[in-house]
Protein backbone atom coordinates (compact mmCIF):
# COMPACT_ATOMS: atom_id res chain seq x y z
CA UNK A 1 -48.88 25.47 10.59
CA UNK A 2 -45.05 26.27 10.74
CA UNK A 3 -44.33 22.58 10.19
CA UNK A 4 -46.54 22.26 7.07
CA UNK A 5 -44.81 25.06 5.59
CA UNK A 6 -41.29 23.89 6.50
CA UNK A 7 -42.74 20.49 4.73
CA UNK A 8 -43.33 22.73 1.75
CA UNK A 9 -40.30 24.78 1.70
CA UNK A 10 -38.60 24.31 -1.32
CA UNK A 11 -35.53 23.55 0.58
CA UNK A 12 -36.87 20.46 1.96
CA UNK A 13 -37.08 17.36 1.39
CA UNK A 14 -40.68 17.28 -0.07
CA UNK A 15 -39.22 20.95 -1.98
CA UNK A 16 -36.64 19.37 -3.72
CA UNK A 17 -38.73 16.57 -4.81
CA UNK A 18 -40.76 18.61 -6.50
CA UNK A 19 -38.44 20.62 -7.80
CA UNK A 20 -36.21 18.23 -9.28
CA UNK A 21 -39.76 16.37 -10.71
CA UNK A 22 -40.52 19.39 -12.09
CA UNK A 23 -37.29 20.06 -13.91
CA UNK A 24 -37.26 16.88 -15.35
CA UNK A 25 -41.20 17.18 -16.52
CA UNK A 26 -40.21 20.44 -18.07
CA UNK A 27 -37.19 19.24 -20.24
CA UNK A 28 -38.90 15.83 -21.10
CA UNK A 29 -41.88 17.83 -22.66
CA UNK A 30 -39.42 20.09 -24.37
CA UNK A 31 -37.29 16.91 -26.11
CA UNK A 32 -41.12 15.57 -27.12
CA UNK A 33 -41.62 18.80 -29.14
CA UNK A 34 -38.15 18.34 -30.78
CA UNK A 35 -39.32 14.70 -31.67
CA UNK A 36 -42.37 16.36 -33.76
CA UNK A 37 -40.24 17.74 -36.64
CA UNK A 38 -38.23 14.54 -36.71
CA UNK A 39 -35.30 16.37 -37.90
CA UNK A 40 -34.45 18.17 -34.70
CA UNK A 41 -34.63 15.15 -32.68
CA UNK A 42 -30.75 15.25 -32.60
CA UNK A 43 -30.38 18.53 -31.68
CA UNK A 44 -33.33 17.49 -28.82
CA UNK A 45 -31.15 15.00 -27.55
CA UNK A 46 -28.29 17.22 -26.91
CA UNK A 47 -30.96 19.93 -25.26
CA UNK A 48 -32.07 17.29 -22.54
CA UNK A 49 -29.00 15.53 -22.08
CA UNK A 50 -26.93 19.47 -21.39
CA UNK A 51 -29.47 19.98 -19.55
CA UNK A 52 -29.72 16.61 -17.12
CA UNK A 53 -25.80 16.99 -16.99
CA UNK A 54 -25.60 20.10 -15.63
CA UNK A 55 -29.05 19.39 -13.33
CA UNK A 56 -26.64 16.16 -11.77
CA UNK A 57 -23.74 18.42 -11.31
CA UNK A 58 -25.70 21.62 -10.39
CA UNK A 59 -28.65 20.01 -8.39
CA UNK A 60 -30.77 23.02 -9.25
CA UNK A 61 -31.46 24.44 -12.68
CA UNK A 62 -33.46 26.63 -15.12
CA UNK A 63 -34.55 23.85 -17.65
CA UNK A 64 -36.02 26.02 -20.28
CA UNK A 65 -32.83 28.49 -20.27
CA UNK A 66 -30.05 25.46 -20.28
CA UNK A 67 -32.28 22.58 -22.94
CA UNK A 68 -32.33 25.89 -25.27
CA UNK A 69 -28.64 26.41 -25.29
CA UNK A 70 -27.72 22.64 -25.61
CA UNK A 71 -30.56 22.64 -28.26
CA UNK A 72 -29.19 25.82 -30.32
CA UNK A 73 -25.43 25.73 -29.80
CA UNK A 74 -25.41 21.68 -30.92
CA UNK A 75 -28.24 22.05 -33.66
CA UNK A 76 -26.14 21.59 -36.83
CA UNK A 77 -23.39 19.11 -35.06
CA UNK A 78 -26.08 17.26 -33.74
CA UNK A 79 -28.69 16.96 -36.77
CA UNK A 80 -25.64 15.76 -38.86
CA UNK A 81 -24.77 13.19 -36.63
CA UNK A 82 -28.37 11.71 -36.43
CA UNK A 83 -28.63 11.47 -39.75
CA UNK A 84 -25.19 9.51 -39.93
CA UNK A 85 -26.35 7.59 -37.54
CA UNK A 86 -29.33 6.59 -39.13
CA UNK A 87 -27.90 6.51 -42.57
CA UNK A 88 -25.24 3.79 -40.97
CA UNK A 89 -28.11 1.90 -39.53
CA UNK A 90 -30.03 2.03 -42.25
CA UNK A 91 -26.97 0.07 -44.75
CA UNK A 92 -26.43 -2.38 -41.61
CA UNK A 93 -30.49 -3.45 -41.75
CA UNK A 94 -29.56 -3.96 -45.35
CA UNK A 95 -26.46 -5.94 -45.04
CA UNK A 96 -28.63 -8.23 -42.88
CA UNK A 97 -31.32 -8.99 -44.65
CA UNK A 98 -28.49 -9.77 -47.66
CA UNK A 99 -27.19 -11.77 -45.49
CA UNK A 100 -30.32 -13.63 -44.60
CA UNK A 101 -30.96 -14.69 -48.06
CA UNK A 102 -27.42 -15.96 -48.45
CA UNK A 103 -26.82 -19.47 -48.12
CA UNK A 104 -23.54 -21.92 -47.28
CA UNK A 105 -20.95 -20.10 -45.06
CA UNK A 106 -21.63 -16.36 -46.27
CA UNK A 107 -25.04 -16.45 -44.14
CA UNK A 108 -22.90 -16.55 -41.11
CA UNK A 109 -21.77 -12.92 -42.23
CA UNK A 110 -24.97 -11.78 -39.98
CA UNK A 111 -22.69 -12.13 -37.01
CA UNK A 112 -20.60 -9.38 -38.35
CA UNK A 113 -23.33 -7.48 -38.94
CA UNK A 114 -25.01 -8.14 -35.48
CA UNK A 115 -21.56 -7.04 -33.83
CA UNK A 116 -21.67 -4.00 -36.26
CA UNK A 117 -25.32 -2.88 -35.08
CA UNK A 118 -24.25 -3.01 -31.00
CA UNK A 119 -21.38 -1.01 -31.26
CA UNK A 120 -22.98 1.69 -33.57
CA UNK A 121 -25.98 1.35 -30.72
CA UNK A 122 -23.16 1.66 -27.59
CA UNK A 123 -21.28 4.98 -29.84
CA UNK A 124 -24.57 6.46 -30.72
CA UNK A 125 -25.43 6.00 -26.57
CA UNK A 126 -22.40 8.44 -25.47
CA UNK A 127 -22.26 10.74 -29.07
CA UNK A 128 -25.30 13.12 -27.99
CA UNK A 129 -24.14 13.32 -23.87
CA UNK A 130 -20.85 14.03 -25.33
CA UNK A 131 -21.59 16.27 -27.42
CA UNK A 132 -23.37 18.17 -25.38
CA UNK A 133 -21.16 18.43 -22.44
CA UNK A 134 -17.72 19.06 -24.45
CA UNK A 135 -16.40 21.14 -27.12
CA UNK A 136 -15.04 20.68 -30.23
CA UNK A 137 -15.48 18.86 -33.86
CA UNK A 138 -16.94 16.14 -34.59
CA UNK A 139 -13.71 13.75 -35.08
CA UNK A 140 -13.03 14.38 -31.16
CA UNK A 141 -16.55 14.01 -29.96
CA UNK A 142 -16.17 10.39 -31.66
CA UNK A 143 -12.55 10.06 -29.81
CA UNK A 144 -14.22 11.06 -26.34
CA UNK A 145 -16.89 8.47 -27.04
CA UNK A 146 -15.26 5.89 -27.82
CA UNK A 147 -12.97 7.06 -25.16
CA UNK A 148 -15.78 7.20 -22.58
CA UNK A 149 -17.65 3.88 -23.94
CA UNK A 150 -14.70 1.82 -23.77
CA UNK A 151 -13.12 3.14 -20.21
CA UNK A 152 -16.36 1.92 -18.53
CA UNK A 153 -17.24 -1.31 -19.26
CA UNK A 154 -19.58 -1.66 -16.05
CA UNK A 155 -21.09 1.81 -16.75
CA UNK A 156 -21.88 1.34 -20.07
CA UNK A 157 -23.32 -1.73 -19.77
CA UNK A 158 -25.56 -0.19 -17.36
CA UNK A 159 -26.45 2.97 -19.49
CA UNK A 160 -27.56 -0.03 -21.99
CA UNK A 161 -29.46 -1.79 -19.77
CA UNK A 162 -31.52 2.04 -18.64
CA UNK A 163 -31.83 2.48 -22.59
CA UNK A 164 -33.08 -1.41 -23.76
CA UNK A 165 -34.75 -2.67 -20.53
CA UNK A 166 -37.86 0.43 -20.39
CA UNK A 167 -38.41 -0.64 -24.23
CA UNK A 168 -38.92 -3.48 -24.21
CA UNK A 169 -41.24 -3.46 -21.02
CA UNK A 170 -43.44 -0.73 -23.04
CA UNK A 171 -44.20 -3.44 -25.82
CA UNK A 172 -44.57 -6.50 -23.46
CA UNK A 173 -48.16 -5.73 -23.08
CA UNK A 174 -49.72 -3.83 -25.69
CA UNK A 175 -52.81 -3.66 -23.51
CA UNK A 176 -50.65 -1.12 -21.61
CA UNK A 177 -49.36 1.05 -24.51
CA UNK A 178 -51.59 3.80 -23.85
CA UNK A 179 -50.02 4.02 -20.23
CA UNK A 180 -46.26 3.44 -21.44
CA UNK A 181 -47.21 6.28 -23.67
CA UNK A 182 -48.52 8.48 -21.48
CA UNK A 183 -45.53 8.16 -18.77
CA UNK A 184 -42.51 8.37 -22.16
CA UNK A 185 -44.71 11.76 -22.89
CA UNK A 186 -44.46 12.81 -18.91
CA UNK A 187 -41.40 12.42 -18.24
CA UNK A 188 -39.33 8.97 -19.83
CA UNK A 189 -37.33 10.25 -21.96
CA UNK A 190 -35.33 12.21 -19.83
CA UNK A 191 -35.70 10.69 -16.75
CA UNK A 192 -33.85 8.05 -18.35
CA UNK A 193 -31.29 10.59 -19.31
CA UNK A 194 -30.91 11.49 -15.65
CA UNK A 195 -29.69 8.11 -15.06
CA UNK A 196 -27.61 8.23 -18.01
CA UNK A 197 -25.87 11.32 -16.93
CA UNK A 198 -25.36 10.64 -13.34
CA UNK A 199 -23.38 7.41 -14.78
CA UNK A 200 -21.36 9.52 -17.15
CA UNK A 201 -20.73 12.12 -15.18
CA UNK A 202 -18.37 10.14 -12.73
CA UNK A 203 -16.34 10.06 -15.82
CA UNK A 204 -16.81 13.45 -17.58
CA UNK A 205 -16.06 15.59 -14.43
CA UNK A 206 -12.44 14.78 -14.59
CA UNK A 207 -12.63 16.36 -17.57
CA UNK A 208 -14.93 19.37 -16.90
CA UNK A 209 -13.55 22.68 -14.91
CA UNK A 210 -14.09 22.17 -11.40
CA UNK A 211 -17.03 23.59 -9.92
CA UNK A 212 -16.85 26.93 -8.01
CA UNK A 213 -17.15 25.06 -4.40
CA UNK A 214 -14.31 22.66 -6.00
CA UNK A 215 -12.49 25.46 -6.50
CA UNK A 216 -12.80 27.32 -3.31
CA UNK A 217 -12.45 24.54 -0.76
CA UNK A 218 -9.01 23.86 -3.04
CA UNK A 219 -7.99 27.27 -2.91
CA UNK A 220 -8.55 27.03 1.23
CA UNK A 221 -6.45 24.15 1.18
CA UNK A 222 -3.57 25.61 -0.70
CA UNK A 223 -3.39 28.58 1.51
CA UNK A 224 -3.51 26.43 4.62
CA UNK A 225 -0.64 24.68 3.37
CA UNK A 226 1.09 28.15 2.84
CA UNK A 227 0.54 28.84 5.97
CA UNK A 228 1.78 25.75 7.23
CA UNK A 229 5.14 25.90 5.32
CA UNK A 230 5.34 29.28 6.61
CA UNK A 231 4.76 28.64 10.35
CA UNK A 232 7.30 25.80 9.73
């Protein structure tokens, strides 16, 4: 009996399973229900992604409290942005069907375009996790993008590969779109943003105040090296 309930301790193994399952349930369903009124979808993807940023640095968190603050202290920044970003996509899509109809050498624009169309897809990866972990206007969350999506080749390449790869495996088989559904609605969406985050984060913590055990075990270290230069 004592073992079964050490199995379910929420400090176990099996505990923090659940736990961190749980958390990520919660704020998927929550982004879903952003997705609804279309226009706070933005503002949705800076509520899950604050709130898988601080679940990789924090391990444990209250997912309703901290995808509500992301969500409401990033609404305006963020619906802005998503409508730039779709505004932008919207006169590339153009520009290639233009260029589709074009014939001689000016059809070969389209490579322009397709270049275009992947980096607004790699800035418009990091814009919401930036925003949502960092401070500031608009002009330096698009530095600290950039910054972020050009510093890490590997990782970024990766974060595209977590963002493309589950897409295009839910409409391989449209016999198993219900399913894919289903699973997005559970807990895709920001499961997938888990991912993303513990990828950015290796980044974005040099950049972050230190955590409180960061600070204390430095602070311990200092004062042992007082006392060291004071023995000496």
């Amino acid at each position: 009996m004592r073992g079964m309930l050490r199995f379910l301790d929420n400090d176990s193994p099996f505990g923090r399973v659940c736990t961190f399952l749980g958390t990520v349930i919660a704020v998927n369903l929550l982004f879903v229900v952003t997705l609804i009124p279309v226009v706070t979808a933005g503002a949705g993807l800076c509520g899950m992604y604050y709130a898988m940023l601080k679940l990789v640095r924090y391990k444990e968190i209250n997912p309703l409290a901290e995808f509500w603050r992301g969500f409401r202290d990033n609404f305006k920044k963020a619906t802005l942005t998503l409508l730039g970003v779709a505004a932008v996509a919207a006169f590339l899509a153009v520009d290639l069907r233009i260029c589709a109809l074009m014939t001689g050498p000016l059809r070969y624009c389209s490579t322009v375009v397709y270049g275009a169309i992947i980096a607004l897809a790699v800035l418009a990866m990091y814009l919401f996790p930036v925003m949502a972990a960092f401070e500031g206007k608009m002009k330096d969350t698009l530095k600290l993008s950039v910054y972020f999506a050009g510093g890490n080749l590997p990782g970024t390449a990766a974060i595209a590969v977590l963002n493309v790869v589950p897409l295009v495996l839910t409409y391989i088989n449209p016999a198993m779109l219900p399913l894919a559904a289903f699973l997005w609605c559970l807990g895709g969406f920001a499961m997938i943003a888990f991912c993303n985050s513990m990828i950015m984060m290796r980044r974005f913590a040099r950049h972050l105040e230190p955590l409180e055990a960061d600070r204390e075990e430095a602070d311990r270290k200092r004062i042992l090296e007082e006392m060291k230069m004071l023995e000496g």
